[in-house]
Every structure is written in C-alpha cells, then in structure tokens.
C-alpha atoms as a PDB file:
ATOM      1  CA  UNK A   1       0.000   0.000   0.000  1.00  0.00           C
ATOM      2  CA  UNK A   2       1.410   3.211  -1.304  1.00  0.00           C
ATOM      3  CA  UNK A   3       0.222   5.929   1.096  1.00  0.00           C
ATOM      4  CA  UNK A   4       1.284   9.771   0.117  1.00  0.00           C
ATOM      5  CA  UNK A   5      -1.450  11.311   0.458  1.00  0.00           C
ATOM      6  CA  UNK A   6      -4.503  11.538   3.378  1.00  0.00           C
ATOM      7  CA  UNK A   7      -6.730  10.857   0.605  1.00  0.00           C
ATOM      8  CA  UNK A   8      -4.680   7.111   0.191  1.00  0.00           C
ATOM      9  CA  UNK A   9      -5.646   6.384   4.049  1.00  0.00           C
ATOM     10  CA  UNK A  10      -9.538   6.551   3.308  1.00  0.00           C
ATOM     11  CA  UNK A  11      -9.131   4.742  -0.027  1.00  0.00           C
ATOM     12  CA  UNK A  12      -7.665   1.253   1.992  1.00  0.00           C
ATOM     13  CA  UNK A  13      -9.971   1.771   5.394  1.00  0.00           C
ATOM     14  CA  UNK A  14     -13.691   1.855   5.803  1.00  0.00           C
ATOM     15  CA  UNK A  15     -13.880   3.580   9.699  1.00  0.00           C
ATOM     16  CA  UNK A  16     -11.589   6.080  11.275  1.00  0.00           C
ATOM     17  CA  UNK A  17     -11.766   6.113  15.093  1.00  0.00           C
ATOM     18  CA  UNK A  18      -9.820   7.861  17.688  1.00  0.00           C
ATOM     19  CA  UNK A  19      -8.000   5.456  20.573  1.00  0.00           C
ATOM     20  CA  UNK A  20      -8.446   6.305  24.435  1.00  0.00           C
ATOM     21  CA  UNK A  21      -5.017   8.292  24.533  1.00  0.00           C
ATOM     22  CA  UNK A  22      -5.912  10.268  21.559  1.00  0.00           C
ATOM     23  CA  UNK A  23      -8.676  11.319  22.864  1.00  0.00           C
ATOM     24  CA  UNK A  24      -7.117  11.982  26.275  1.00  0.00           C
ATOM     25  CA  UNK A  25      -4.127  13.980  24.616  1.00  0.00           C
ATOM     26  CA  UNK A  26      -6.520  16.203  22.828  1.00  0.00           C
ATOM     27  CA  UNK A  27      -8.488  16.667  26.255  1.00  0.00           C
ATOM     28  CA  UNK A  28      -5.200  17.998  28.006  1.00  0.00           C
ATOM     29  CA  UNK A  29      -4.471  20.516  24.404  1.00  0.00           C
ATOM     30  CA  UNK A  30      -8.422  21.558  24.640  1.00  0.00           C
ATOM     31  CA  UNK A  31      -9.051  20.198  21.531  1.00  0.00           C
ATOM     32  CA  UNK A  32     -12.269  18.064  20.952  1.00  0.00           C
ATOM     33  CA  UNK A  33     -12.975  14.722  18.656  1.00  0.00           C
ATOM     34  CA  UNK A  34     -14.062  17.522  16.126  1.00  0.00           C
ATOM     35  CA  UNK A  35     -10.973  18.804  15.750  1.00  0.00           C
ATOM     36  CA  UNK A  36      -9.163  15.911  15.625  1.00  0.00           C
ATOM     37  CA  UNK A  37     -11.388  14.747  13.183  1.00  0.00           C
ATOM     38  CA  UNK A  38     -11.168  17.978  10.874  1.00  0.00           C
ATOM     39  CA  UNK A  39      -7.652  17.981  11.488  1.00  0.00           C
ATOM     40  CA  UNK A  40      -7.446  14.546   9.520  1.00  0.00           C
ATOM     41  CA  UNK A  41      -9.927  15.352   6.823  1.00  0.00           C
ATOM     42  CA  UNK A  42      -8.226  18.501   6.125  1.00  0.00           C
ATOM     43  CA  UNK A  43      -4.741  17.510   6.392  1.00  0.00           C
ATOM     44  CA  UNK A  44      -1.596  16.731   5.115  1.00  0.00           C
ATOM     45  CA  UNK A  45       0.977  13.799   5.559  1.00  0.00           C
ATOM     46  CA  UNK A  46       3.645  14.831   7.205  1.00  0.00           C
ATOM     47  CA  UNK A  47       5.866  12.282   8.028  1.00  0.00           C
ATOM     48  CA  UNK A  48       5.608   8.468   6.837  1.00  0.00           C
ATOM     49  CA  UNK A  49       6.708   5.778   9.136  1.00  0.00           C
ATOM     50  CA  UNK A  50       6.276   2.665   6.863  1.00  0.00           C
ATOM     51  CA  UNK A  51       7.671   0.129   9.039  1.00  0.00           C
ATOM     52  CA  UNK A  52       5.516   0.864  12.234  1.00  0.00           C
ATOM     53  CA  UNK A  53       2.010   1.658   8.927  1.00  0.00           C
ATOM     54  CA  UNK A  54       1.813   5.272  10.788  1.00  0.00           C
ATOM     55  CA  UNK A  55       1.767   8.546   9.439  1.00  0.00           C
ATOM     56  CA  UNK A  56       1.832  12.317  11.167  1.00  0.00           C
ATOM     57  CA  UNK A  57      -0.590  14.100   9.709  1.00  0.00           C
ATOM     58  CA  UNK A  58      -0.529  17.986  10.080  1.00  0.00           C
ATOM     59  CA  UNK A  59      -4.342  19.902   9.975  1.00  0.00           C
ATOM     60  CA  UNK A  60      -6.153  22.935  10.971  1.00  0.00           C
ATOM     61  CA  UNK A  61      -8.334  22.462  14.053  1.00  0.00           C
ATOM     62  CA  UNK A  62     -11.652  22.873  13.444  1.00  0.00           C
ATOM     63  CA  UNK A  63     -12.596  25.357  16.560  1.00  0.00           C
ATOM     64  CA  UNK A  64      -9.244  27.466  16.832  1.00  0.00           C
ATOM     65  CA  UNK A  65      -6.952  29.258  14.470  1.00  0.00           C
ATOM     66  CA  UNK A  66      -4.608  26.820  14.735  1.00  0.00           C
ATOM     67  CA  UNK A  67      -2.590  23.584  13.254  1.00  0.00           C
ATOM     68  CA  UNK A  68      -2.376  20.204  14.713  1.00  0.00           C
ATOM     69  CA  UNK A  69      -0.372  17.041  15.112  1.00  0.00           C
ATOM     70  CA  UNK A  70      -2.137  13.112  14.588  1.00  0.00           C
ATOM     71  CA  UNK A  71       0.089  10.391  14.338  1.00  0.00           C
ATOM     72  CA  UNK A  72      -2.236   7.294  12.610  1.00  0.00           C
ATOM     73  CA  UNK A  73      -1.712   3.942  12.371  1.00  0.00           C
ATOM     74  CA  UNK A  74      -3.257   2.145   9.273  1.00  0.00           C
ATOM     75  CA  UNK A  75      -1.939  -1.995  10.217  1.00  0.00           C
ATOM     76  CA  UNK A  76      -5.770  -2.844  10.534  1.00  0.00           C
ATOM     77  CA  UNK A  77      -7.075  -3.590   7.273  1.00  0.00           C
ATOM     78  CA  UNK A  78     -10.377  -1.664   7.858  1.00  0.00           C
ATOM     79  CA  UNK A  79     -10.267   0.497  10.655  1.00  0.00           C
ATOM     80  CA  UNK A  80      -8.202   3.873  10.588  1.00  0.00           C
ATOM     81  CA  UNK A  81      -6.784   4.961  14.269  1.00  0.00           C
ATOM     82  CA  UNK A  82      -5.507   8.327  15.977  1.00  0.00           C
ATOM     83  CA  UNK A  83      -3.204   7.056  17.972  1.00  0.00           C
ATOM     84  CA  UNK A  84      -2.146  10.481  19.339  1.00  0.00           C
ATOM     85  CA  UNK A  85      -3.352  14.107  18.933  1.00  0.00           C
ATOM     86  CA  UNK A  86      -1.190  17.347  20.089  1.00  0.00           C
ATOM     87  CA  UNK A  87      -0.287  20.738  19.446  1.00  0.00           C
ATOM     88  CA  UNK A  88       3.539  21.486  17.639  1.00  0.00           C
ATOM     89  CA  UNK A  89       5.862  23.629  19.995  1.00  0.00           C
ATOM     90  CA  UNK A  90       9.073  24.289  20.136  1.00  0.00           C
ATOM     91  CA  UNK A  91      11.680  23.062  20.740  1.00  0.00           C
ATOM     92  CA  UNK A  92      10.760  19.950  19.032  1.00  0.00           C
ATOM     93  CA  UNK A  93       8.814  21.807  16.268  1.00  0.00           C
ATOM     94  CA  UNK A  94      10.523  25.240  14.108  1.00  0.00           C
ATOM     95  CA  UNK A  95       7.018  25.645  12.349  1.00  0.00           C
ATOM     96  CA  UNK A  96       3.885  23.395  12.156  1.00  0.00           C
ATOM     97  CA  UNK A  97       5.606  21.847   9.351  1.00  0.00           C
ATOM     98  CA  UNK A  98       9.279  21.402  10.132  1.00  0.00           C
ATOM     99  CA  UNK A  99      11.237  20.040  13.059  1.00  0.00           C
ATOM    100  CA  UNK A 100      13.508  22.431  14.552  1.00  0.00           C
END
C-alpha cells in the first residue's frame, strides 16, 4: 500500500476512530474529537513511518486558528486509528511543518 497522500488512508480503510489516549491527549491541548477529526480530513501527511504503517498528519483544528499534530496507524485492514493528537511547539517543532 502506497500511502502519500490523506486521501490514500480513506481509499484502503472503511472507519476512522480515535484510541483512548488520543482522545485523552486532545483533552489535556483543549481540543475536541471535532478537531481531531477535521484535522485529519483537512490535512496533510507529514511524516511516513512505513515500518511501524503510521503517518503524522498535520491539519487545521476545526474550533481554533490553529494547526495540529495526529500520528495514525493504518496496520488494521479496515479500521483507521488516531493514535495520538497534540499541538507542535518548540523546541521539538521550528514551524507546524518542520522540526527544529
């Protein structure tokens, strides 16, 4: 499975659905499922980690001006999961795009 593009993510899985600590990360960022959700859907692949089938996805939140982090794992043939939702700051992050 080639994935490039969040568009190749919904073409292989049927559901998308956010894990416990996903949803518990975007809890302590104030985000809601929403966001995470709009985040995805509006989104670009980041980052590709073939070897673990994850990719960081980079999106606009759907409440606030502002961009967010979900790392998704694909290894289940039908079912799509945020793994983990959170905001980009630095250090770790120069932009929402580019590590620093």
């Amino acid at each position: 499975m080639a994935i490039t593009e969040v568009d190749d993510l919904f073409a292989y899985h049927e559901m998308m659905r956010l894990s416990e600590h996903a949803l518990y990360e975007a809890y302590k960022e104030s985000l809601r499922a929403k966001d995470v959700f709009h985040a995805i859907f509006n989104g670009e692949i980041l980052e590709h980690y073939p070897r673990r089938k994850r990719v960081l996805i980079v999106g606009p939140s759907a409440g606030f001006d502002l961009q967010i982090h979900v790392v998704c794992e694909y290894a289940d043939r039908d079912v799509l999961v945020a793994i983990t939702v959170y905001i980009p700051d630095r250090p770790r992050w120069a932009t929402d795009h580019a590590r620093a």
